[in-house]
Protein backbone atom coordinates (compact mmCIF):
# COMPACT_ATOMS: atom_id res chain seq x y z
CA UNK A 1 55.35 48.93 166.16
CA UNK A 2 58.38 51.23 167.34
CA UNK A 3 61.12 49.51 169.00
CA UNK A 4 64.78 50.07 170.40
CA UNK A 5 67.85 48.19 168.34
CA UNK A 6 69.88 46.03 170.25
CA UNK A 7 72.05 44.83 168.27
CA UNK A 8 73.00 44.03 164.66
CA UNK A 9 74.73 41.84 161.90
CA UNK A 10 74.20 42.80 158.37
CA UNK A 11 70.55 43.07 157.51
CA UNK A 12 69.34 40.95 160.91
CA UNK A 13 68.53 43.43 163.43
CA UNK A 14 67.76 42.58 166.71
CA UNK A 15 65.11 44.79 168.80
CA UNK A 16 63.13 45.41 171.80
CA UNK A 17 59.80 46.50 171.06
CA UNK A 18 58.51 49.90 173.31
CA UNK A 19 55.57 49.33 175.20
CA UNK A 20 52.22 51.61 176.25
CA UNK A 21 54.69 53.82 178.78
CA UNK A 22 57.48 53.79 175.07
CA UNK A 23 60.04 51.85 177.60
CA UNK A 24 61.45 48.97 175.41
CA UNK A 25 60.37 45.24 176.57
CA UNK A 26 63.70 43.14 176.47
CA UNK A 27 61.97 39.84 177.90
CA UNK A 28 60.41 39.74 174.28
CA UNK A 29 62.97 40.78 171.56
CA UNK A 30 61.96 40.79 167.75
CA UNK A 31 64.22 39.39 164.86
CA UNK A 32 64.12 42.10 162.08
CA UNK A 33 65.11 42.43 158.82
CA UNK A 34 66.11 45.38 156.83
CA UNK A 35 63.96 46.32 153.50
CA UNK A 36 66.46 45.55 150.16
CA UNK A 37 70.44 46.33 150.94
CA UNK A 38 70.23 48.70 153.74
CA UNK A 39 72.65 48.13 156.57
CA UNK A 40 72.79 51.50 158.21
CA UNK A 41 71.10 50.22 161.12
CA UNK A 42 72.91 51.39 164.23
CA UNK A 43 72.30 49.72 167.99
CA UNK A 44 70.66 52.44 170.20
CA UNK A 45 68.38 53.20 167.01
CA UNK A 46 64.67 53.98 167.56
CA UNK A 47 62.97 52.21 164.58
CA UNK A 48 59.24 52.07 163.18
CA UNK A 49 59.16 48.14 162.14
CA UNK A 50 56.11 45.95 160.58
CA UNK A 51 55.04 42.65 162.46
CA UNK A 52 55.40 39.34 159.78
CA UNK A 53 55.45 36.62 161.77
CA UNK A 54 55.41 36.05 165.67
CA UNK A 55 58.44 37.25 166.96
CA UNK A 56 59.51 38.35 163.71
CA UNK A 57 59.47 41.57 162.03
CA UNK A 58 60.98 43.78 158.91
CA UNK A 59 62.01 47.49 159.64
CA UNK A 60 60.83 50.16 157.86
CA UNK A 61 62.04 53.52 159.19
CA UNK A 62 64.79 54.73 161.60
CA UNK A 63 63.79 57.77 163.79
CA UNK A 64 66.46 61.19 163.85
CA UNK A 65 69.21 60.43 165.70
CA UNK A 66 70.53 62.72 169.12
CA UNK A 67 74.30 61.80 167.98
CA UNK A 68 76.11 58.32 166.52
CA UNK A 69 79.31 57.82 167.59
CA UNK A 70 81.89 57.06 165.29
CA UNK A 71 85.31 56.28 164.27
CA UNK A 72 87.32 55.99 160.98
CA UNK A 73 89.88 53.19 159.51
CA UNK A 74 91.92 52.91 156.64
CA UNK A 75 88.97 52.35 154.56
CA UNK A 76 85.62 53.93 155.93
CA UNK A 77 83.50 55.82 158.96
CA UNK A 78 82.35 53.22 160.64
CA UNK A 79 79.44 54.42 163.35
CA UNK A 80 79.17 52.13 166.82
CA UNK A 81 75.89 53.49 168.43
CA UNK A 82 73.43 56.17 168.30
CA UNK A 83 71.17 57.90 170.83
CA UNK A 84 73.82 57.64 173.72
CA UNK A 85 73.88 59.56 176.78
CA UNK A 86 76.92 58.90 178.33
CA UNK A 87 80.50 57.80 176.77
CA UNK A 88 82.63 55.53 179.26
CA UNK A 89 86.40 54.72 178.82
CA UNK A 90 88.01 52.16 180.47
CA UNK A 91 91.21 52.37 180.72
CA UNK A 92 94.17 52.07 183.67
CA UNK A 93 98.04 51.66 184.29
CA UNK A 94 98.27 48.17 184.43
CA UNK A 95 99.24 47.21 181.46
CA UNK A 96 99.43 50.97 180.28
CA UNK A 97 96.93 52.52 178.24
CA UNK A 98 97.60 54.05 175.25
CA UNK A 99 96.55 57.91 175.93
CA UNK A 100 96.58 58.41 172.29
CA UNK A 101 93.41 56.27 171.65
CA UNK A 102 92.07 57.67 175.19
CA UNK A 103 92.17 61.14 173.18
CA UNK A 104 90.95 59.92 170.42
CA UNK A 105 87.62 58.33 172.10
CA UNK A 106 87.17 61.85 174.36
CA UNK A 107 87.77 63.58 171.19
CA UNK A 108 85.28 61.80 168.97
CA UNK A 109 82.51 61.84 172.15
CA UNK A 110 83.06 65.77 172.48
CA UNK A 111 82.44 66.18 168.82
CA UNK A 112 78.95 64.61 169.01
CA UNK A 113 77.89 66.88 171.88
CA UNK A 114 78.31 63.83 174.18
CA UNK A 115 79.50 63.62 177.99
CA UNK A 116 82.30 61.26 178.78
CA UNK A 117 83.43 59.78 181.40
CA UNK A 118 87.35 58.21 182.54
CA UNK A 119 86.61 55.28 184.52
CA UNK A 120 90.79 54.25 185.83
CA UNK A 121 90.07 50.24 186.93
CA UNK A 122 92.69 48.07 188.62
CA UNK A 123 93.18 51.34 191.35
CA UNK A 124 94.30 48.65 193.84
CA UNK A 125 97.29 48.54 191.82
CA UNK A 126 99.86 51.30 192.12
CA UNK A 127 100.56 51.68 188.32
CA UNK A 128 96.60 52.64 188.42
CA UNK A 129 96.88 54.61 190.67
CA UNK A 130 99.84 56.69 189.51
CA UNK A 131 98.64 56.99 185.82
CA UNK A 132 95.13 58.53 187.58
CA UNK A 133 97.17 61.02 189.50
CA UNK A 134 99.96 62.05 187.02
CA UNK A 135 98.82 61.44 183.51
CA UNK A 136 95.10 62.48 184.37
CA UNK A 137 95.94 65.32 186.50
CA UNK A 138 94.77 67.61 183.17
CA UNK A 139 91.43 66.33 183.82
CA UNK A 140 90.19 68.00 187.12
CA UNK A 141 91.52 71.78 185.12
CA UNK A 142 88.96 70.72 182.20
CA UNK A 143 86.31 69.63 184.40
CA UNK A 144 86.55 66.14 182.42
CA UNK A 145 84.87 63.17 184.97
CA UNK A 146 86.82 60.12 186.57
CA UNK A 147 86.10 57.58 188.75
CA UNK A 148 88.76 55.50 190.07
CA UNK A 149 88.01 51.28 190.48
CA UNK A 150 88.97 48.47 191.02
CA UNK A 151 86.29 45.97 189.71
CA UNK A 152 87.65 42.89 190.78
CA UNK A 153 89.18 43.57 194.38
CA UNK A 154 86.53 45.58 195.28
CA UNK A 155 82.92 45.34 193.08
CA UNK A 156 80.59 46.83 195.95
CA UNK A 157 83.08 50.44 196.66
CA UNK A 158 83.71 49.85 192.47
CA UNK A 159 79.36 50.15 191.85
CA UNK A 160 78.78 52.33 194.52
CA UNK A 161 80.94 55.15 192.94
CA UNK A 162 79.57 54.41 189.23
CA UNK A 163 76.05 54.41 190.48
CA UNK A 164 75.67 58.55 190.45
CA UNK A 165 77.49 58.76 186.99
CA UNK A 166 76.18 55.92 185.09
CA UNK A 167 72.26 55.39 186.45
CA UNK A 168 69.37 55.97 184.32
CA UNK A 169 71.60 56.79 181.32
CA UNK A 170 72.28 54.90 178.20
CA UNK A 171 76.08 54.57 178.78
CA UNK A 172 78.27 53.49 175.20
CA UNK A 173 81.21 51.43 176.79
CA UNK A 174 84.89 51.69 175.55
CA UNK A 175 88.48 50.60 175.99
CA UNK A 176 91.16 48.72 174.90
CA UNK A 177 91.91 44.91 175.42
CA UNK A 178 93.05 44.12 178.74
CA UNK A 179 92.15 47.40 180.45
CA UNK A 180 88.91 45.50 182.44
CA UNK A 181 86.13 46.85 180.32
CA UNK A 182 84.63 43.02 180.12
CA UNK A 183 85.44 42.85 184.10
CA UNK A 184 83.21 45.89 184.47
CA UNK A 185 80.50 45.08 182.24
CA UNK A 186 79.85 41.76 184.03
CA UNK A 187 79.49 43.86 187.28
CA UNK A 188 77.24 45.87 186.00
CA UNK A 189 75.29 42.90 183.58
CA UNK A 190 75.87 39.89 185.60
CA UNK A 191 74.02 38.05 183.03
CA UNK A 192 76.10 39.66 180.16
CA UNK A 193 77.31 36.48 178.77
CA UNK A 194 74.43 34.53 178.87
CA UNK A 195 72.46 37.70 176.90
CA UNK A 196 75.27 37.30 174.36
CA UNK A 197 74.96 34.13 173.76
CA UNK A 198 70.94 34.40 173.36
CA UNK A 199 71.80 37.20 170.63
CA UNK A 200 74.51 35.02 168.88
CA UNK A 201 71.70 32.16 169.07
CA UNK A 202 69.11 34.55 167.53
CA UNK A 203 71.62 36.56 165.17
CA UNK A 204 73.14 32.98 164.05
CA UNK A 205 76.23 35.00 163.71
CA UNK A 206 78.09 33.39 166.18
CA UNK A 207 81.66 34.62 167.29
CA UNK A 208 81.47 36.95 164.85
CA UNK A 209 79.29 39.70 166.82
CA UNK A 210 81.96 39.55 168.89
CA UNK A 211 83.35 42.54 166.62
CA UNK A 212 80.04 44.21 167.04
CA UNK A 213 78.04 46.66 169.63
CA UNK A 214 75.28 44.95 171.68
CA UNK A 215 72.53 46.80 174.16
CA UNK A 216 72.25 45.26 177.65
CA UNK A 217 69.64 46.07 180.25
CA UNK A 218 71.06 47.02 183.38
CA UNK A 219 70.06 46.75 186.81
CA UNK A 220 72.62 45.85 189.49
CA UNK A 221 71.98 46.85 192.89
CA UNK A 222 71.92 50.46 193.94
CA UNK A 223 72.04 51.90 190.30
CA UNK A 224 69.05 53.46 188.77
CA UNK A 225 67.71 51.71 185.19
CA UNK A 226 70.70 51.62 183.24
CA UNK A 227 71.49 50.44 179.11
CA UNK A 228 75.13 49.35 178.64
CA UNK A 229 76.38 49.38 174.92
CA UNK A 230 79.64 47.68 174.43
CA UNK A 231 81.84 47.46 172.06
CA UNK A 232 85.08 45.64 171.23
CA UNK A 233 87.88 46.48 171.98
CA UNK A 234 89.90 48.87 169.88
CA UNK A 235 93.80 49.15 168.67
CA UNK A 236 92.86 52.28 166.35
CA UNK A 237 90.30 55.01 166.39
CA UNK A 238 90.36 57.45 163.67
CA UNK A 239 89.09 60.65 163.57
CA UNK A 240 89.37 61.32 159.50
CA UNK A 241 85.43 62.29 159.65
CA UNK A 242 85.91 65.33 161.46
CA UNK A 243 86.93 68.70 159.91
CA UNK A 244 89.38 70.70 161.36
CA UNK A 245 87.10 72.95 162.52
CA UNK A 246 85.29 70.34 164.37
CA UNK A 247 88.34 69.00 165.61
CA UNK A 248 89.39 72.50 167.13
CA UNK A 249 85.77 72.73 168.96
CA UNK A 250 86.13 69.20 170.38
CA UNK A 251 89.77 69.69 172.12
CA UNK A 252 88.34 71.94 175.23
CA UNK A 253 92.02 73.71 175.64
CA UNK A 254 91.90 74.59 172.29
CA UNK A 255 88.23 75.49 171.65
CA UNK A 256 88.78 78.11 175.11
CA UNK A 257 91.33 80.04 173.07
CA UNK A 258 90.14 80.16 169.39
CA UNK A 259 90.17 83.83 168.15
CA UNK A 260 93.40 84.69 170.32
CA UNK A 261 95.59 83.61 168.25
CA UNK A 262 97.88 86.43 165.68
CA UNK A 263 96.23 84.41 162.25
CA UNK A 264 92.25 83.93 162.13
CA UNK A 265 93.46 80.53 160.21
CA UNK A 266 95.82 79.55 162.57
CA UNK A 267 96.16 75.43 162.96
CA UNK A 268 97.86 76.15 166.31
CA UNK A 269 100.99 73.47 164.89
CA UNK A 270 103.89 75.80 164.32
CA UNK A 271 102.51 79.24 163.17
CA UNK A 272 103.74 82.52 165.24
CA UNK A 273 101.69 84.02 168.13
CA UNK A 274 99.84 81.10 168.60
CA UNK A 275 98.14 81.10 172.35
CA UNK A 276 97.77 77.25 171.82
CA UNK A 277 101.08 76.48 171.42
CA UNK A 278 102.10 78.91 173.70
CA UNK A 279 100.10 77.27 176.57
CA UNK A 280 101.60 74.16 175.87
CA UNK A 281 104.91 75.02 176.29
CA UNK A 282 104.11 77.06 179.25
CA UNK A 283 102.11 74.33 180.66
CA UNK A 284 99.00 75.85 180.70
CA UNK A 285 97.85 72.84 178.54
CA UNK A 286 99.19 69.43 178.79
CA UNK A 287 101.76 69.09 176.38
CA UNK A 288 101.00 65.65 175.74
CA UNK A 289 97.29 66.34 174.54
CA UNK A 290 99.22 68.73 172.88
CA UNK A 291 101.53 66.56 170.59
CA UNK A 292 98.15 64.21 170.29
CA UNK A 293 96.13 66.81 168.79
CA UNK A 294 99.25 67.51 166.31
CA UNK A 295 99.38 64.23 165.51
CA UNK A 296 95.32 64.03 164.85
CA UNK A 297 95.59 67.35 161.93
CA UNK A 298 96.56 65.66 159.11
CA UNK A 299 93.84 63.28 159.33
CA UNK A 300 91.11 65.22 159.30
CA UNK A 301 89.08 67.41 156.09
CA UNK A 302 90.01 70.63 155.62
């Protein structure tokens, strides 16, 4: 039986089996378990996994993966999803993002290949609204998508402009504490906390998958089919994984001027006849981004 992983804790893996036309079946999940130590199981995996009891199953291959998204702590990689279409980032002026994680999370989605999007919430505030039209401003010169929100005052205007960008995609949902990313995900999963608690129930992991991703079927009015992956919110997201060659590719004002610069090595930090640095100072790239990618090199393989 192949099936779609919606969520996990340790070797328990929760799935949704594909049916005849290979669309997963979430009205009849299957508890799996994971053959001897392995807990590389990612939600969004496509898996091959062996019946043993009704309703029960153990898993005994995971199919290639498009991407995984990932990010790094003090100790390890850790990856959040795989086989995403979209990346969403919640993230807006009221209490004040921090633009350094923002980087980091449109950083680490360009360096899997992955679309993102910048969804500013709480736009019927002003702080919103001036952090979309200052701060973002770089955005519309990189041809980087936002949609501006406000999930609470206003759900219908708020689902009618995420309908285009989000339907029929399997969207991995970001942000920080406080920004409205639980807010949004109940307008687009009205059920969401009820489906939580059925995969706590079935997990018998309790609060604790609170720190984990989970797969929601979408289908709120107007939107084509749509899978939600959410995570937790995040107070770091490191990017130690990536080289800094991949890091270069994934910065779009940088990757448009590699090979201009005087050195063939050139970090674009302080060395002469840089074009990077250059632009930044000249404001042909945000000088912010700028210091943000600085502040990124050391932390990446060389």
């Amino acid at each position: 039986m192949q099936a779609l992983v919606i969520a996990c804790y340790g070797r328990q893996v929760l799935t949704a089996p594909l049916g005849p036309d290979q669309q997963p079946d979430f009205s009849q999940p299957v508890l799996a378990v994971t053959r001897g130590r392995r807990q590389d199981v990612l939600v969004g995996d496509l898996c091959e996994m062996s019946p043993t009891s009704p309703g029960q199953g153990v898993i005994e291959s995971i199919a290639p993966r498009r991407n995984q998204v990932r990010r790094a702590d003090s100790y390890k990689t850790k990856s959040l999803a795989a086989n995403v279409d979209l990346v969403a980032i919640v993230v807006s002026g009221s209490p004040p993002c921090s633009e350094d994680l923002l980087f980091r999370m449109l950083t680490a989605a360009r360096a899997e290949g992955l679309a993102s999007v910048i969804i500013v919430n709480k736009c019927d505030l002003a702080d919103s609204r001036q952090f979309a039209a200052t701060r973002l401003a770089w955005a519309a010169t990189l041809d980087q998508a936002v949609v501006k929100v406000s999930v609470r005052h206003d759900p219908e205007a708020a689902r009618a402009a995420l309908a285009p960008v989000l339907g029929g995609r399997r969207v991995l949902l970001m942000g920080e504490s406080g920004m409205g990313k639980s807010s949004l995900l109940n307008l687009l999963v009205p059920d969401a906390a009820a489906q939580t608690q059925e995969i706590s129930r079935v997990l018998n992991a309790g609060k604790h998958t609170t720190t984990f991703a989970r797969l929601y079927p979408a289908h709120p009015a107007g939107m084509a089919a749509l899978q939600v992956i959410d995570t937790p919110g995040f107070q770091l997201f490191g990017l130690s994984y990536l080289s800094i060659t991949e890091l270069m590719h994934a910065v779009p004002e940088i990757q448009s001027r590699l090979g201009q610069c005087r050195f063939s090595n050139c970090l674009h930090l302080s060395e002469p006849a840089c074009v990077v640095r250059e632009a930044a100072e000249q404001g042909q790239m945000d000088a912010l981004r700028y210091r943000l990618y600085k502040d990124v090199v050391p932390e990446t393989r060389r």
